[in-house]
PDB file of N, CA and C in Angstrom:
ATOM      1  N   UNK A   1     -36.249  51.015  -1.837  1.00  0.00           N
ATOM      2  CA  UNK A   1     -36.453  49.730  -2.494  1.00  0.00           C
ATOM      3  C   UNK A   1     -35.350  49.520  -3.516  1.00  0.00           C
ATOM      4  N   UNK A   2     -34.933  48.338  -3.909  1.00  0.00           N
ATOM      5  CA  UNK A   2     -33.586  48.558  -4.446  1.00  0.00           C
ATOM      6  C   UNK A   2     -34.207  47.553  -6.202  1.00  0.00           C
ATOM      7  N   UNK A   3     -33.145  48.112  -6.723  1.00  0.00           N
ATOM      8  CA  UNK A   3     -33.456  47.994  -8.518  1.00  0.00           C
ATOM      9  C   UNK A   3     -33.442  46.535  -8.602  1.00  0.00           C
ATOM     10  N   UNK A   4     -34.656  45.945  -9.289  1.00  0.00           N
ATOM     11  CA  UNK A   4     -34.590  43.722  -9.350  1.00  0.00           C
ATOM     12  C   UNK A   4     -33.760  44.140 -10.851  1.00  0.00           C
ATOM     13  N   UNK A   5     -33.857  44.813 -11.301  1.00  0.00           N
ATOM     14  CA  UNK A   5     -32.611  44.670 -12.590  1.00  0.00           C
ATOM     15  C   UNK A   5     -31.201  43.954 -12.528  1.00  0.00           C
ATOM     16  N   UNK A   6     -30.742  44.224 -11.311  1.00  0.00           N
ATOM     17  CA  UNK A   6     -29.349  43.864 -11.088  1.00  0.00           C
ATOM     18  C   UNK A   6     -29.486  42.672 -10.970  1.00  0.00           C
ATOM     19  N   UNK A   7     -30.049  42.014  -9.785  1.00  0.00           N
ATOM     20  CA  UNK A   7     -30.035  40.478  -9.444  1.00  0.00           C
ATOM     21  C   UNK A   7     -30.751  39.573 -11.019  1.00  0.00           C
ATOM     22  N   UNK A   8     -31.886  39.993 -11.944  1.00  0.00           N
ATOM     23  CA  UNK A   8     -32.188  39.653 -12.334  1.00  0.00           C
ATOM     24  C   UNK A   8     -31.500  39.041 -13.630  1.00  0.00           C
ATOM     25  N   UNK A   9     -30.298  40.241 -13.852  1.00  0.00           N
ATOM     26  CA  UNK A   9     -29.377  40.463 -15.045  1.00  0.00           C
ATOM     27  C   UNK A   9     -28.390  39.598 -14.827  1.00  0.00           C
ATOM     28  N   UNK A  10     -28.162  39.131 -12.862  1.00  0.00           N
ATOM     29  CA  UNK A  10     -27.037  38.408 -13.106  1.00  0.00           C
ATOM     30  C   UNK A  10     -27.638  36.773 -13.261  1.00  0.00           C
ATOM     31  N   UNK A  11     -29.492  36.832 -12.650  1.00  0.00           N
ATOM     32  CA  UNK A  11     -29.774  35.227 -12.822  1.00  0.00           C
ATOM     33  C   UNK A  11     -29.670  34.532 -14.016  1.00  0.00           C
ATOM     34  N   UNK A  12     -29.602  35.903 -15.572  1.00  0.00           N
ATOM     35  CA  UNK A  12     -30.006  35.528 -16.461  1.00  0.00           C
ATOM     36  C   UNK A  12     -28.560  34.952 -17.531  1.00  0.00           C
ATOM     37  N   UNK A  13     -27.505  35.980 -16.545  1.00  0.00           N
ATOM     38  CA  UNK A  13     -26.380  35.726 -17.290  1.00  0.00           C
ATOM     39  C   UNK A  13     -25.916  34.538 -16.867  1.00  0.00           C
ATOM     40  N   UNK A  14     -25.855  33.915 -15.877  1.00  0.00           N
ATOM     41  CA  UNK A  14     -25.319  32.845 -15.159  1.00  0.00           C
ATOM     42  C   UNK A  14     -26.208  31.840 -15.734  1.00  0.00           C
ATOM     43  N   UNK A  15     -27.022  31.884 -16.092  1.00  0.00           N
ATOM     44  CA  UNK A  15     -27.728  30.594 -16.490  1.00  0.00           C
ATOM     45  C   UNK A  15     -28.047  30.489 -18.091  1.00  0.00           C
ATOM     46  N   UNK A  16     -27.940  31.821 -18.998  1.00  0.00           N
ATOM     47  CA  UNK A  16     -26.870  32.235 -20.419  1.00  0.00           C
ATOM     48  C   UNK A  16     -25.840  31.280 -20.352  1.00  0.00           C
ATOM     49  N   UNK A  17     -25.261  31.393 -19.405  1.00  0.00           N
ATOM     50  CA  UNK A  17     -23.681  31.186 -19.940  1.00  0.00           C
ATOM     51  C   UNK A  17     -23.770  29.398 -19.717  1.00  0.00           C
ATOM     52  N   UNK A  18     -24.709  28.975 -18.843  1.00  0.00           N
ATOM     53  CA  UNK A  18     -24.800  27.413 -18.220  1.00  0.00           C
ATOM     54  C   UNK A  18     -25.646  26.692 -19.672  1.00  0.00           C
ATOM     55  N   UNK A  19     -26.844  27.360 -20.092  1.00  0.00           N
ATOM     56  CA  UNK A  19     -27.122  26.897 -21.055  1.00  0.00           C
ATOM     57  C   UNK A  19     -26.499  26.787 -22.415  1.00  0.00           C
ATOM     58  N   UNK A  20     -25.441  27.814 -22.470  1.00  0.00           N
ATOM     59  CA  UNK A  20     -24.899  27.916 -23.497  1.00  0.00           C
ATOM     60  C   UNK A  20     -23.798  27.042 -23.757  1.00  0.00           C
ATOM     61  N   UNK A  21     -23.266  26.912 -22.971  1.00  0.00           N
ATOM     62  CA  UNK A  21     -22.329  25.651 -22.848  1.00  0.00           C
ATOM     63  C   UNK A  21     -22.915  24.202 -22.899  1.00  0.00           C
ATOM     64  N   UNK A  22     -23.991  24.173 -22.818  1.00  0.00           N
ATOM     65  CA  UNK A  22     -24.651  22.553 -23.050  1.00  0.00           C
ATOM     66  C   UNK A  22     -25.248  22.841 -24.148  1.00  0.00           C
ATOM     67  N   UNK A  23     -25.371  24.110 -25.180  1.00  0.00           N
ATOM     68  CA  UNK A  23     -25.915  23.702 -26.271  1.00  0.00           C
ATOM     69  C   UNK A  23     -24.248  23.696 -27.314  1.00  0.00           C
ATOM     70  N   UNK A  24     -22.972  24.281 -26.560  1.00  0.00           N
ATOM     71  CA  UNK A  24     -21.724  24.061 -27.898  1.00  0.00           C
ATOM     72  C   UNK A  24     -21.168  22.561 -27.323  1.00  0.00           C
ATOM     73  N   UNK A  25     -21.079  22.421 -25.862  1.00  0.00           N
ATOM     74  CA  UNK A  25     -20.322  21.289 -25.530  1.00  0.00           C
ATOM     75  C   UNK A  25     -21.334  19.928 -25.202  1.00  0.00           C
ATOM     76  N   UNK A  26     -22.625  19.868 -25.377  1.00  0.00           N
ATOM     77  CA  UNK A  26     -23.295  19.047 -24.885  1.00  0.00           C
ATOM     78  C   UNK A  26     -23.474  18.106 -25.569  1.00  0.00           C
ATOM     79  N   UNK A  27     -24.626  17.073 -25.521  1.00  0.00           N
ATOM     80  CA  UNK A  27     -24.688  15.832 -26.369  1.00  0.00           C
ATOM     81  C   UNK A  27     -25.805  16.595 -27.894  1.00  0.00           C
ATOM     82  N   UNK A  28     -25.857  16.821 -28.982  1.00  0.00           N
ATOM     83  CA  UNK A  28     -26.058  17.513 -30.012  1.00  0.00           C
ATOM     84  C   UNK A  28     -27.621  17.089 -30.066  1.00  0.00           C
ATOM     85  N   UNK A  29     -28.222  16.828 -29.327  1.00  0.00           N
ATOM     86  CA  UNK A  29     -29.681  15.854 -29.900  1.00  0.00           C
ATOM     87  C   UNK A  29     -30.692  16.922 -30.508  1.00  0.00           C
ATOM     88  N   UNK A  30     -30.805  17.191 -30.936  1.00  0.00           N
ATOM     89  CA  UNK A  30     -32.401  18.224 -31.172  1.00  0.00           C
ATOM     90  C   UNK A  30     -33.508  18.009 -30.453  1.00  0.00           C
ATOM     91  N   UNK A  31     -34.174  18.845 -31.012  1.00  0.00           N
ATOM     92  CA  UNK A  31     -35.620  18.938 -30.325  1.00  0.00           C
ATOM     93  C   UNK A  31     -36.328  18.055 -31.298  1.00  0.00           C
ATOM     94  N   UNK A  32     -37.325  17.457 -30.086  1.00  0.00           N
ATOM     95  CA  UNK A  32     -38.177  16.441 -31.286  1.00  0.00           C
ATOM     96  C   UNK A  32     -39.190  16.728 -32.638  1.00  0.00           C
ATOM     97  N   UNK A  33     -38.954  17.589 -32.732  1.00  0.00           N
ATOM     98  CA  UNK A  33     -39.756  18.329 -34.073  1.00  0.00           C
ATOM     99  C   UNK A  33     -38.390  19.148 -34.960  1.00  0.00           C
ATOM    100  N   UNK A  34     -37.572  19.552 -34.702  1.00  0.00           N
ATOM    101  CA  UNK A  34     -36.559  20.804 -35.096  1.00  0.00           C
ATOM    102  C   UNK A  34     -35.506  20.047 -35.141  1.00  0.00           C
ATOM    103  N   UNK A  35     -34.350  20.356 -36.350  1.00  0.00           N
ATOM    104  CA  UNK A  35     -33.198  19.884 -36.069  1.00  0.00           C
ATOM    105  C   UNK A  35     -32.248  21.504 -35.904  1.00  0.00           C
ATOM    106  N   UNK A  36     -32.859  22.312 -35.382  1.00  0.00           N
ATOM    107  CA  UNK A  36     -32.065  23.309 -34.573  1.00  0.00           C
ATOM    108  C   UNK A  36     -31.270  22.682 -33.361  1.00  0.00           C
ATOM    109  N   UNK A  37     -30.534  23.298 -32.776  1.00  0.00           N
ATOM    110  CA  UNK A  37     -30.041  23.200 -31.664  1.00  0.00           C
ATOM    111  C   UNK A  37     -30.665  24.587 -30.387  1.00  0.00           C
ATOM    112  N   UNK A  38     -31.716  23.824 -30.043  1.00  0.00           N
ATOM    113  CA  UNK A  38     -32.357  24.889 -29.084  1.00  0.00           C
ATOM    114  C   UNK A  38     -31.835  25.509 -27.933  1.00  0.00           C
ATOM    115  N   UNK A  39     -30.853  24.651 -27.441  1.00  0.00           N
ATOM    116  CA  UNK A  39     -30.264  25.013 -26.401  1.00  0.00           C
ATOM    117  C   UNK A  39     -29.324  26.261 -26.620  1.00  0.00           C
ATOM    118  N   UNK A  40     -28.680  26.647 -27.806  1.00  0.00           N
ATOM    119  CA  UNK A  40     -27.144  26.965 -27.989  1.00  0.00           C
ATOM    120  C   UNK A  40     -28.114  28.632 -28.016  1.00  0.00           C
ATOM    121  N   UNK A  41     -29.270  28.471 -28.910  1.00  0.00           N
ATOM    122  CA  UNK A  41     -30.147  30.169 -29.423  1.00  0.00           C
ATOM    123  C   UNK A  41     -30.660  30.548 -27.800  1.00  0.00           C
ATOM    124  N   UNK A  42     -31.492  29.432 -27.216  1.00  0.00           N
ATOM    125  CA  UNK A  42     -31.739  30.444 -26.133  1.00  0.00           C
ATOM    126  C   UNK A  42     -30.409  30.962 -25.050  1.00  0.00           C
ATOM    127  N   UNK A  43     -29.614  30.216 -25.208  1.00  0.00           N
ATOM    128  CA  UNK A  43     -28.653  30.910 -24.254  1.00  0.00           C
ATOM    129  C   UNK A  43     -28.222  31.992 -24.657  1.00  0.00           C
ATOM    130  N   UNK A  44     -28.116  32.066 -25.903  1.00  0.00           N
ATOM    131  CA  UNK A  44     -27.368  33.644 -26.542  1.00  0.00           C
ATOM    132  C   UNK A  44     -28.675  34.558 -26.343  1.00  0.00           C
ATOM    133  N   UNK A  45     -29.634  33.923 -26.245  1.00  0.00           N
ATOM    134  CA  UNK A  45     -30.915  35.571 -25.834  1.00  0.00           C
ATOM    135  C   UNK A  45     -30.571  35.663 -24.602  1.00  0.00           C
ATOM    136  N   UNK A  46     -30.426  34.735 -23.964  1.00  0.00           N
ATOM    137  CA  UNK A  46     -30.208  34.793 -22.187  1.00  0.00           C
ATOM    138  C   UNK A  46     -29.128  35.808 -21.921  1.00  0.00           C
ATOM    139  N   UNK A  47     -27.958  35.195 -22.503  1.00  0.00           N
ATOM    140  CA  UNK A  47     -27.400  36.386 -22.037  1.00  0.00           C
ATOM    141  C   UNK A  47     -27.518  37.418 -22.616  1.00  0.00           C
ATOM    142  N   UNK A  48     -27.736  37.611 -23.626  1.00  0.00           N
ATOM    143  CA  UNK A  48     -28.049  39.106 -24.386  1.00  0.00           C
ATOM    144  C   UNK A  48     -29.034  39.755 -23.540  1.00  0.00           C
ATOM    145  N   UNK A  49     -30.174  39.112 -22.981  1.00  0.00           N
ATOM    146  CA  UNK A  49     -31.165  39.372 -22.053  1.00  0.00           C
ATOM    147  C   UNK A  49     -30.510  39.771 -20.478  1.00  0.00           C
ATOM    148  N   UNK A  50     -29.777  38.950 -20.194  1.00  0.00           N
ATOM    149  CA  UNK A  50     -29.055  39.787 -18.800  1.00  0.00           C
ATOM    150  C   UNK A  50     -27.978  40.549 -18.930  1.00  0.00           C
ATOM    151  N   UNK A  51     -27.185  40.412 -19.813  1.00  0.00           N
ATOM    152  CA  UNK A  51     -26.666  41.945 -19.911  1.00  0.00           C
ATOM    153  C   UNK A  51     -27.083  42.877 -20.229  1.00  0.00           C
ATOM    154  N   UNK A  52     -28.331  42.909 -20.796  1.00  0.00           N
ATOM    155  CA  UNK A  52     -29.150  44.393 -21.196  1.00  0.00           C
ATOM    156  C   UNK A  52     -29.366  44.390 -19.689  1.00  0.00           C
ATOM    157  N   UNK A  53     -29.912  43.611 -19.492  1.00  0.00           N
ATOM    158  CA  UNK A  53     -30.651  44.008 -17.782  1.00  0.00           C
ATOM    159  C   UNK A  53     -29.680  44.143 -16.478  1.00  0.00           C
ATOM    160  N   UNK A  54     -28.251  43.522 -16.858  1.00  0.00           N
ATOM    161  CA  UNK A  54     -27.641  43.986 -15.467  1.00  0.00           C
ATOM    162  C   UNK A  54     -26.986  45.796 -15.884  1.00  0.00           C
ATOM    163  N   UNK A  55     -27.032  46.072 -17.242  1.00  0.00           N
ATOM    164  CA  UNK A  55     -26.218  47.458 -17.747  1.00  0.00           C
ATOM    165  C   UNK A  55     -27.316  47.890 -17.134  1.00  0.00           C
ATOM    166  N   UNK A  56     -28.610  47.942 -17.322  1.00  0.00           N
ATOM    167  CA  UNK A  56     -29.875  48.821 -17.550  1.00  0.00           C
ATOM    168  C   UNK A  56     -29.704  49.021 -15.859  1.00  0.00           C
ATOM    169  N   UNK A  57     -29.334  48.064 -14.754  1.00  0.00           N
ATOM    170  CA  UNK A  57     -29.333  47.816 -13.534  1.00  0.00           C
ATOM    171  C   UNK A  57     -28.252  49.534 -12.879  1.00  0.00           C
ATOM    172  N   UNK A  58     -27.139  48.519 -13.652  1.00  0.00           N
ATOM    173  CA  UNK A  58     -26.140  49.478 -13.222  1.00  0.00           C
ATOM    174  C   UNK A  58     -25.453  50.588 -13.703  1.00  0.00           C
ATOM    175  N   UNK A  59     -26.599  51.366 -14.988  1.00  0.00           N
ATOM    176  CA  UNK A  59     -26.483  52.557 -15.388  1.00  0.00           C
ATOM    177  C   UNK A  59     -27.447  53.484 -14.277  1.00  0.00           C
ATOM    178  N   UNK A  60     -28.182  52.898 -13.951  1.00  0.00           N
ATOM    179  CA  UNK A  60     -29.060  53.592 -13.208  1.00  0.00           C
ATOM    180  C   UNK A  60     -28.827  53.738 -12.369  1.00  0.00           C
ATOM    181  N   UNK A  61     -28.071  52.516 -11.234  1.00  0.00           N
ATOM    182  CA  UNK A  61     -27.279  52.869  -9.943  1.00  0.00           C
ATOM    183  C   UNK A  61     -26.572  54.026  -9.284  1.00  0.00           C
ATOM    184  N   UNK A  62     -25.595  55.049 -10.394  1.00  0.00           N
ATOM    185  CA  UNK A  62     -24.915  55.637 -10.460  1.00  0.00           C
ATOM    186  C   UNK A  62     -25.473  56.861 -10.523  1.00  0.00           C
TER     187      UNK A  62
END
């Protein structure tokens, strides 16, 4: 059976890196309660979240 770490690490980075770019380059609006920029924080967990998980993938591979 093969490790969901890997594929999972790369769904998370690829879509990190997609969200993250629409929260530095996108239209700035906030969330309707928050004047955070929600988009820009979850992408940086995202990818922080799939690169833990594609390393965790492919330390173990080896």
């Amino acid at each position: 059976m093969s490790d969901l770490r890997t594929p999972v690490g790369i769904l998370f980075l690829l879509m990190g890196i997609i969200v993250t770019a629409l929260g530095l380059f996108g239209s700035h609006n906030t969330a309707p309660l928050t004047d955070v920029n929600v988009n820009l924080y979850v992408g940086v967990f995202m990818l922080f979240f799939g690169g833990g998980m594609l390393w965790l993938g492919l330390r173990n591979a080896s």
